[in-house]
PDB file of N, CA and C in Angstrom:
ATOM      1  N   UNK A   1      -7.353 -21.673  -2.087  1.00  0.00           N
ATOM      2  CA  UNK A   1      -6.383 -20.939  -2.871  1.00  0.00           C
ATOM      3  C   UNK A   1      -6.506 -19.445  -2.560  1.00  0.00           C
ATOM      4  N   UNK A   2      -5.239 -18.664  -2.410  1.00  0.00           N
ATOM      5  CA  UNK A   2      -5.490 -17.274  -2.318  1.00  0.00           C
ATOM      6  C   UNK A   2      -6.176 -16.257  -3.278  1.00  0.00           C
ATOM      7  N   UNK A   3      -6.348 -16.873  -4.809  1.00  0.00           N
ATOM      8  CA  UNK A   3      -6.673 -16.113  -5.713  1.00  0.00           C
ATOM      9  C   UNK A   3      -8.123 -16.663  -6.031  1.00  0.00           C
ATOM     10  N   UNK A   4      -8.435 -17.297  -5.300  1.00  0.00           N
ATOM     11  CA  UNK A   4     -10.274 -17.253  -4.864  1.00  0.00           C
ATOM     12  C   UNK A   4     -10.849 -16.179  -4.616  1.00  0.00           C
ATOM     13  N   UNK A   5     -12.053 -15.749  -5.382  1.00  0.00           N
ATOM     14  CA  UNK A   5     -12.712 -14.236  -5.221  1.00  0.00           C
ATOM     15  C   UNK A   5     -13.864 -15.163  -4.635  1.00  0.00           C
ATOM     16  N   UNK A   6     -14.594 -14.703  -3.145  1.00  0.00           N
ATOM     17  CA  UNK A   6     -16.167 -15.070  -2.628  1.00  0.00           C
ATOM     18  C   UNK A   6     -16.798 -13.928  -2.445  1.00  0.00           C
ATOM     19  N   UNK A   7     -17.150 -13.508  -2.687  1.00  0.00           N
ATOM     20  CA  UNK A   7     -18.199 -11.899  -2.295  1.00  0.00           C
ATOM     21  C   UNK A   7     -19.075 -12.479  -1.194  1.00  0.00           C
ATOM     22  N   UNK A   8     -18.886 -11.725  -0.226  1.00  0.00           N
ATOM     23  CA  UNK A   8     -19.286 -11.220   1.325  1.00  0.00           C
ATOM     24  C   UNK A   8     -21.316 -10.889   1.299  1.00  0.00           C
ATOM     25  N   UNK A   9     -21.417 -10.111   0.221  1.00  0.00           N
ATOM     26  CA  UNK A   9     -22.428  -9.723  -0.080  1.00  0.00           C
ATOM     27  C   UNK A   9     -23.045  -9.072  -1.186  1.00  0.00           C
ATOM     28  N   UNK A  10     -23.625  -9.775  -2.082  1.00  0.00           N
ATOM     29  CA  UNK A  10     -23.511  -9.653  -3.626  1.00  0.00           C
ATOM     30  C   UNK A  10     -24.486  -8.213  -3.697  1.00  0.00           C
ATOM     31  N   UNK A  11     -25.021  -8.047  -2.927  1.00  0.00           N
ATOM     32  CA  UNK A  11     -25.325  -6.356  -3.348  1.00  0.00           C
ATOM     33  C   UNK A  11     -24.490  -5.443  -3.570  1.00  0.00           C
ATOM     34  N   UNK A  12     -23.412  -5.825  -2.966  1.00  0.00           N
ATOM     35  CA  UNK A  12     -22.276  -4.641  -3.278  1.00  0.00           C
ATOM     36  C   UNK A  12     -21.599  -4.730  -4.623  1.00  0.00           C
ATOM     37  N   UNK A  13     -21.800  -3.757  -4.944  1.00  0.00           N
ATOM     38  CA  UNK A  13     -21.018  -3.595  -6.500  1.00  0.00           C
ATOM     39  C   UNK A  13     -19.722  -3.005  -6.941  1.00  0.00           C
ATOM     40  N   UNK A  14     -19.430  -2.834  -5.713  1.00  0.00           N
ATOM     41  CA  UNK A  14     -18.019  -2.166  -6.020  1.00  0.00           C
ATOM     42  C   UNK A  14     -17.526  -0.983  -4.630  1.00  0.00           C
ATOM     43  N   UNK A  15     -16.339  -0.508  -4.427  1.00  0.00           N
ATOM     44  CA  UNK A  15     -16.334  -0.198  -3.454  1.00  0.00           C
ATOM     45  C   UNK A  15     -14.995   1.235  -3.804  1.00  0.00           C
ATOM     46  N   UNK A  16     -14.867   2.434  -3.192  1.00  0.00           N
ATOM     47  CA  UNK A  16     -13.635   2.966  -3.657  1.00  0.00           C
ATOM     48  C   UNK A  16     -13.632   3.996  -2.688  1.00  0.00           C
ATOM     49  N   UNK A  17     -12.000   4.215  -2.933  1.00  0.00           N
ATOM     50  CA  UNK A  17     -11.406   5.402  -1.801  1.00  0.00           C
ATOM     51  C   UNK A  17     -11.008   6.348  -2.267  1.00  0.00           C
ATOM     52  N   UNK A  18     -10.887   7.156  -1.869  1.00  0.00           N
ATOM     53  CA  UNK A  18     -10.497   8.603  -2.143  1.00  0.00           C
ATOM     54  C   UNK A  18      -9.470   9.315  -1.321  1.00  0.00           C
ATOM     55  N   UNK A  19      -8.266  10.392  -1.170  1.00  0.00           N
ATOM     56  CA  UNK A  19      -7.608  10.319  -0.176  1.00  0.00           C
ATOM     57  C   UNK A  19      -7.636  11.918  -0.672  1.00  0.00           C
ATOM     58  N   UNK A  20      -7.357  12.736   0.677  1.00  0.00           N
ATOM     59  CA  UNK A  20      -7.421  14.089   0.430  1.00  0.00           C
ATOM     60  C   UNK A  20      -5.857  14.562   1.702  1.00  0.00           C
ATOM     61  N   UNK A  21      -5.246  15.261   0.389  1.00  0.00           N
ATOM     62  CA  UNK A  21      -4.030  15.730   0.788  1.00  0.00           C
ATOM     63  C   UNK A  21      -3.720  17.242   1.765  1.00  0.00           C
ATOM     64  N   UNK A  22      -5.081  17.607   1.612  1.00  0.00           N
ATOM     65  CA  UNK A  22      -4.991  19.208   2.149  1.00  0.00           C
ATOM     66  C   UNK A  22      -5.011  20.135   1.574  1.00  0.00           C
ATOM     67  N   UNK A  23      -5.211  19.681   0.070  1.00  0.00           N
ATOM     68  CA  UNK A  23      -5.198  20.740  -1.032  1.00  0.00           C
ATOM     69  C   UNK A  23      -6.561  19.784  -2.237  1.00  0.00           C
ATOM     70  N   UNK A  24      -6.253  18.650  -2.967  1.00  0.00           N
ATOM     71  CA  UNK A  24      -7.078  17.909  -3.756  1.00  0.00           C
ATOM     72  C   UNK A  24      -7.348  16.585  -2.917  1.00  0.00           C
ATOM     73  N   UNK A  25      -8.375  15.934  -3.794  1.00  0.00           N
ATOM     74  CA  UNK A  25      -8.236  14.616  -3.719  1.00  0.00           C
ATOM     75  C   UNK A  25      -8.129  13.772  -4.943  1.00  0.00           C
ATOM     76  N   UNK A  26      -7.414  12.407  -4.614  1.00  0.00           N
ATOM     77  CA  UNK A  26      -6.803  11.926  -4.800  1.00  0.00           C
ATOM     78  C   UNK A  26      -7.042  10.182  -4.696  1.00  0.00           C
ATOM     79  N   UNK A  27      -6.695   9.246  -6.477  1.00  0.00           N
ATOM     80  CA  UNK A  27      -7.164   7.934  -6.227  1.00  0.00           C
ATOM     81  C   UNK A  27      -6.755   7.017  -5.616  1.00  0.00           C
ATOM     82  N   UNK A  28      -5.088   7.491  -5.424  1.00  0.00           N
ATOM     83  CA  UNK A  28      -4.373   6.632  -4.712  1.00  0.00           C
ATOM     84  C   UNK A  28      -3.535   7.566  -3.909  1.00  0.00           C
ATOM     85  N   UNK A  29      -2.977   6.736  -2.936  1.00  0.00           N
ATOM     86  CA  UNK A  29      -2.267   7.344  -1.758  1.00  0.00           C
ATOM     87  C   UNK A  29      -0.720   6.594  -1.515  1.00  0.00           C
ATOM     88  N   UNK A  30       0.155   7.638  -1.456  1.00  0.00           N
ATOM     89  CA  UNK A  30       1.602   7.336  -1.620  1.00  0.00           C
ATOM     90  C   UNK A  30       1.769   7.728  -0.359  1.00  0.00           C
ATOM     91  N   UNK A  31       2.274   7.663   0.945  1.00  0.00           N
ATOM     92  CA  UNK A  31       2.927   8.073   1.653  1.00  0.00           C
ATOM     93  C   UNK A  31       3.865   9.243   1.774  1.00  0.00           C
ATOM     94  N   UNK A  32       4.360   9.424   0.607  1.00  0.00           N
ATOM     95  CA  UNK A  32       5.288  10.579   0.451  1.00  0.00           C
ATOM     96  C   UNK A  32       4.619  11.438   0.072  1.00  0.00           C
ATOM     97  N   UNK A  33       3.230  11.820  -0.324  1.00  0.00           N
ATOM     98  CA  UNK A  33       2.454  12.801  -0.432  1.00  0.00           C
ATOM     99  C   UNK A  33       2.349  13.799   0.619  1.00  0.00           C
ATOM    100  N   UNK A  34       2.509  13.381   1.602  1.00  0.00           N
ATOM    101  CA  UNK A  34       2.577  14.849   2.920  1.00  0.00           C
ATOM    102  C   UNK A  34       3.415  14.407   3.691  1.00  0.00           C
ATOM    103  N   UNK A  35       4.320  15.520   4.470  1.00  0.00           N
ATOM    104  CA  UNK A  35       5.148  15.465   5.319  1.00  0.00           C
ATOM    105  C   UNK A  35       5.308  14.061   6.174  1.00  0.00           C
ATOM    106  N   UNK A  36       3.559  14.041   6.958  1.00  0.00           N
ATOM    107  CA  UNK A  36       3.390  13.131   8.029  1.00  0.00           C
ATOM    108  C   UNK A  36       2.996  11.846   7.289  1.00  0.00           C
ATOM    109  N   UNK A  37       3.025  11.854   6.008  1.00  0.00           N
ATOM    110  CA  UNK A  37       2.845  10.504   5.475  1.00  0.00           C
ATOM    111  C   UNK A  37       1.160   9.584   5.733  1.00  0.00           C
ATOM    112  N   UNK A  38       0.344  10.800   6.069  1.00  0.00           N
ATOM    113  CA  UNK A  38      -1.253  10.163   5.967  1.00  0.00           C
ATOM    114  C   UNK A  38      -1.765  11.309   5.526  1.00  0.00           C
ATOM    115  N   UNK A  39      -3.148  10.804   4.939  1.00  0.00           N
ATOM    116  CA  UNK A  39      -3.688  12.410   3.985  1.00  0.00           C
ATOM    117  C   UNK A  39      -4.843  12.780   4.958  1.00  0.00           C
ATOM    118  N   UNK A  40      -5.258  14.142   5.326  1.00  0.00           N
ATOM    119  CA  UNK A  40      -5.570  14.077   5.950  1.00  0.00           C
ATOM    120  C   UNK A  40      -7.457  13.969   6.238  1.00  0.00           C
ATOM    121  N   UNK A  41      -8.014  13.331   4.867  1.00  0.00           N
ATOM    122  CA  UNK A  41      -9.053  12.538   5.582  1.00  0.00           C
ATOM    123  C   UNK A  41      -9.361  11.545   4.307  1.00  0.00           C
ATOM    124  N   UNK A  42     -10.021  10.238   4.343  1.00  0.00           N
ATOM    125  CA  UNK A  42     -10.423   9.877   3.414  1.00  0.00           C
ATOM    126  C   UNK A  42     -11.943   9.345   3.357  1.00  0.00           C
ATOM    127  N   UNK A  43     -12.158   9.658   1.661  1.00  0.00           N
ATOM    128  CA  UNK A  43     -13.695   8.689   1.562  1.00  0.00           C
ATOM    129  C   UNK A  43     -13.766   7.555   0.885  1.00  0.00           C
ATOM    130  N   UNK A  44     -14.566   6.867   2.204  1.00  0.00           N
ATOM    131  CA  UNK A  44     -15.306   5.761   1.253  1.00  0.00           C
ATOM    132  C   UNK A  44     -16.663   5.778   0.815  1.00  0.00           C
ATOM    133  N   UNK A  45     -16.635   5.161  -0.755  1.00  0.00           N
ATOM    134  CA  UNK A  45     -17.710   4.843  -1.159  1.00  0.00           C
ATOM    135  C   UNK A  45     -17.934   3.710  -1.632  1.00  0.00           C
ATOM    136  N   UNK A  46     -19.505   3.014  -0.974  1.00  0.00           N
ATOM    137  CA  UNK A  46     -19.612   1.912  -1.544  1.00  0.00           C
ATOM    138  C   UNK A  46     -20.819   1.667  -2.368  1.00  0.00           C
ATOM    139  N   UNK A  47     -20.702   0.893  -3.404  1.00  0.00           N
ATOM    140  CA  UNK A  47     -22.010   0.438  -4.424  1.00  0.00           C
ATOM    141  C   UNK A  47     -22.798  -0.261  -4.176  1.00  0.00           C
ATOM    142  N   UNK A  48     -23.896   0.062  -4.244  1.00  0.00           N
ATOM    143  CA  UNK A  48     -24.920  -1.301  -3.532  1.00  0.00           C
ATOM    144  C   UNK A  48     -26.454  -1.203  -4.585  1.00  0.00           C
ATOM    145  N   UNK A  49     -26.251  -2.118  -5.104  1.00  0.00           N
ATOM    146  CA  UNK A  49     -27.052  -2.602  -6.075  1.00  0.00           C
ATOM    147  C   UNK A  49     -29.073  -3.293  -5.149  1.00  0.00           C
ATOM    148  N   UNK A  50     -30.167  -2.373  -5.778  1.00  0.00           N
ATOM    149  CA  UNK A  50     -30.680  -3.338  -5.350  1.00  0.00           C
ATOM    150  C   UNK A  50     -31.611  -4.243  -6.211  1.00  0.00           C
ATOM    151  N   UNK A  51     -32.932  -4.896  -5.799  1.00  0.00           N
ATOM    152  CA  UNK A  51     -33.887  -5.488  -6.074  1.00  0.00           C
ATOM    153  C   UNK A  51     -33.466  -5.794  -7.611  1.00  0.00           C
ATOM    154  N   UNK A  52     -33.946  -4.418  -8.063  1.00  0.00           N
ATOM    155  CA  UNK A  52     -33.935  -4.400  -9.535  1.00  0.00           C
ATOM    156  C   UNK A  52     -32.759  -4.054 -10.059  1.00  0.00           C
ATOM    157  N   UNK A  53     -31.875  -4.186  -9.810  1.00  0.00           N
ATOM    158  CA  UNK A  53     -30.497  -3.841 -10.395  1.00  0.00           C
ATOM    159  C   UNK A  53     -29.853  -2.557 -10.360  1.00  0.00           C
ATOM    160  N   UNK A  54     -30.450  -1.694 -10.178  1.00  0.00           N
ATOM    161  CA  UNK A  54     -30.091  -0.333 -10.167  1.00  0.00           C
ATOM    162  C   UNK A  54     -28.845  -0.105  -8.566  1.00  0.00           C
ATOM    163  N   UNK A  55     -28.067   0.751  -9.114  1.00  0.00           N
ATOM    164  CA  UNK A  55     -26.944   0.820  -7.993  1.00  0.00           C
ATOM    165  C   UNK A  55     -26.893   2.207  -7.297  1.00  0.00           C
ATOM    166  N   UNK A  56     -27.245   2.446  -6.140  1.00  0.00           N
ATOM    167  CA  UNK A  56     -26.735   3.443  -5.719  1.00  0.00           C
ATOM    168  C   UNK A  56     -25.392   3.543  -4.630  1.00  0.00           C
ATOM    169  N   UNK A  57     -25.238   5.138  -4.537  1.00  0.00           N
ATOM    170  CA  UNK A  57     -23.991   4.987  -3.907  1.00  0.00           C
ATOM    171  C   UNK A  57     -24.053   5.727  -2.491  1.00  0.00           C
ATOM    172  N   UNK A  58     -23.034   5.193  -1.410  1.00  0.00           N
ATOM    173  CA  UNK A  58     -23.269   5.846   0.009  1.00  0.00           C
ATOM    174  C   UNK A  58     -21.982   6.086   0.482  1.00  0.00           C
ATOM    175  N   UNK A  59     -21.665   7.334   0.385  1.00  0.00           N
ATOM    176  CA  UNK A  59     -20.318   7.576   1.023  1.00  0.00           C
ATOM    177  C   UNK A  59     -20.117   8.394   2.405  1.00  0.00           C
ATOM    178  N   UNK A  60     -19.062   8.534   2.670  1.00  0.00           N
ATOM    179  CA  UNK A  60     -18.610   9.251   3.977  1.00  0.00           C
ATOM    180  C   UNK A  60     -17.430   9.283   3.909  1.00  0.00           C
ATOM    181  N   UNK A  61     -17.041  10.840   4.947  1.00  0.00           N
ATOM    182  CA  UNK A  61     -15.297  10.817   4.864  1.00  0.00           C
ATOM    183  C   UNK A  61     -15.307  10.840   6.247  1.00  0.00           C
ATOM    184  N   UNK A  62     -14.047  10.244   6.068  1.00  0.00           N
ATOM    185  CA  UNK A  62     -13.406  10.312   7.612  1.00  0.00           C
ATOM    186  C   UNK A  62     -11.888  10.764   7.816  1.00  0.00           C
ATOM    187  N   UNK A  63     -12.045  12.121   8.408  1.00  0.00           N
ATOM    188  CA  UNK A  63     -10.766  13.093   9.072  1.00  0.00           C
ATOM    189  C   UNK A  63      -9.632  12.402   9.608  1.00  0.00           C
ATOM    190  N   UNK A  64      -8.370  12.793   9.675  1.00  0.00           N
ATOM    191  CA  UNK A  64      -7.352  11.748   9.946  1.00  0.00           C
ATOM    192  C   UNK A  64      -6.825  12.898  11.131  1.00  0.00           C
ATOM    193  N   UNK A  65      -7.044  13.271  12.262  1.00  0.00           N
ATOM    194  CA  UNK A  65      -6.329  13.906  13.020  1.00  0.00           C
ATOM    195  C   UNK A  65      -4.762  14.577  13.309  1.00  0.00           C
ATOM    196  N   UNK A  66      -4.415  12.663  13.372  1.00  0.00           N
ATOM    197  CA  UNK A  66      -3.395  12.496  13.217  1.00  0.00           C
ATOM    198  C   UNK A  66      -2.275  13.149  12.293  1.00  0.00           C
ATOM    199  N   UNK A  67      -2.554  13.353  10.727  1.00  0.00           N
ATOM    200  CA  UNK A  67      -2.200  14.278   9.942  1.00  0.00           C
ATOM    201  C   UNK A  67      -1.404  15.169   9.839  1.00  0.00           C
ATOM    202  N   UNK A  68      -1.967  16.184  10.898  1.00  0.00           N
ATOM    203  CA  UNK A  68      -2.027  17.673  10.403  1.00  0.00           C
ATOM    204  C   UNK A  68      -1.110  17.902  11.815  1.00  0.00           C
ATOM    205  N   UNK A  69      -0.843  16.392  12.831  1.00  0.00           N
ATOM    206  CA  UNK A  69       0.237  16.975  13.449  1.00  0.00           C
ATOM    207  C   UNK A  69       2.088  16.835  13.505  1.00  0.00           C
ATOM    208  N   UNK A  70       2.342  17.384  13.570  1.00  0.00           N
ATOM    209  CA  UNK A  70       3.987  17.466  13.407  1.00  0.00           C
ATOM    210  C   UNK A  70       4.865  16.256  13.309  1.00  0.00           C
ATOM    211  N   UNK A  71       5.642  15.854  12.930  1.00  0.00           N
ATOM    212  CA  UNK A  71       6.344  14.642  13.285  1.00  0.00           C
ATOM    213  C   UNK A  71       6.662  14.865  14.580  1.00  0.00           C
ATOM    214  N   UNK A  72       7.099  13.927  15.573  1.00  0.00           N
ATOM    215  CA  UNK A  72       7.540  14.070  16.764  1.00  0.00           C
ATOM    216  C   UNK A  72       6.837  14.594  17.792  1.00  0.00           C
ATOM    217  N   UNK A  73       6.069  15.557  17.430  1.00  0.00           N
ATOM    218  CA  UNK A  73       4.597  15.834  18.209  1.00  0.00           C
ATOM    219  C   UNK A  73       3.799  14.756  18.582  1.00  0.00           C
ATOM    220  N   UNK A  74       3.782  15.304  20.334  1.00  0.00           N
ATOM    221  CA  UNK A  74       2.840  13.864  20.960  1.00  0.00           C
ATOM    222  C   UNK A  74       1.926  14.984  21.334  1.00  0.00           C
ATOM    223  N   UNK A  75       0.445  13.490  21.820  1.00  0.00           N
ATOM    224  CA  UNK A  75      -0.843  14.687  21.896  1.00  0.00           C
ATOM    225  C   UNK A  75      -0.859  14.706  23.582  1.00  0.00           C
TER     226      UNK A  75
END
């Protein structure tokens, strides 16, 4: 069934994105938020629970190049 949840790896506790417009960031991402329709970097963070239950968190962003160039602009 499609509405079957299996977790991949039960240490993980949760997982979330972040999207940054060039000015804030942001929980969700609309397309119509910037010109070129991608923001130009986002983070992930994921939860990872261990031994004893306690959760920490490990994030990273990643720059969208693409972004910040023009419509119709090739590289």
């Amino acid at each position: 069934s499609v509405d079957e949840i299996a977790p991949l790896l039960y240490q993980v506790q949760g997982l979330r994105f972040r999207f940054f417009n060039g000015r804030t960031w942001q929980d969700e991402w609309k397309p119509e938020n910037t010109q070129e329709g991608l923001p130009q970097a986002v983070e992930a963070t994921v939860y990872v629970a261990d031994r004893r239950g306690e959760v920490a968190q490990f994030a990273t962003v990643f720059t969208l190049p693409l972004a910040s160039k023009k419509r119709g602009q090739r590289s």
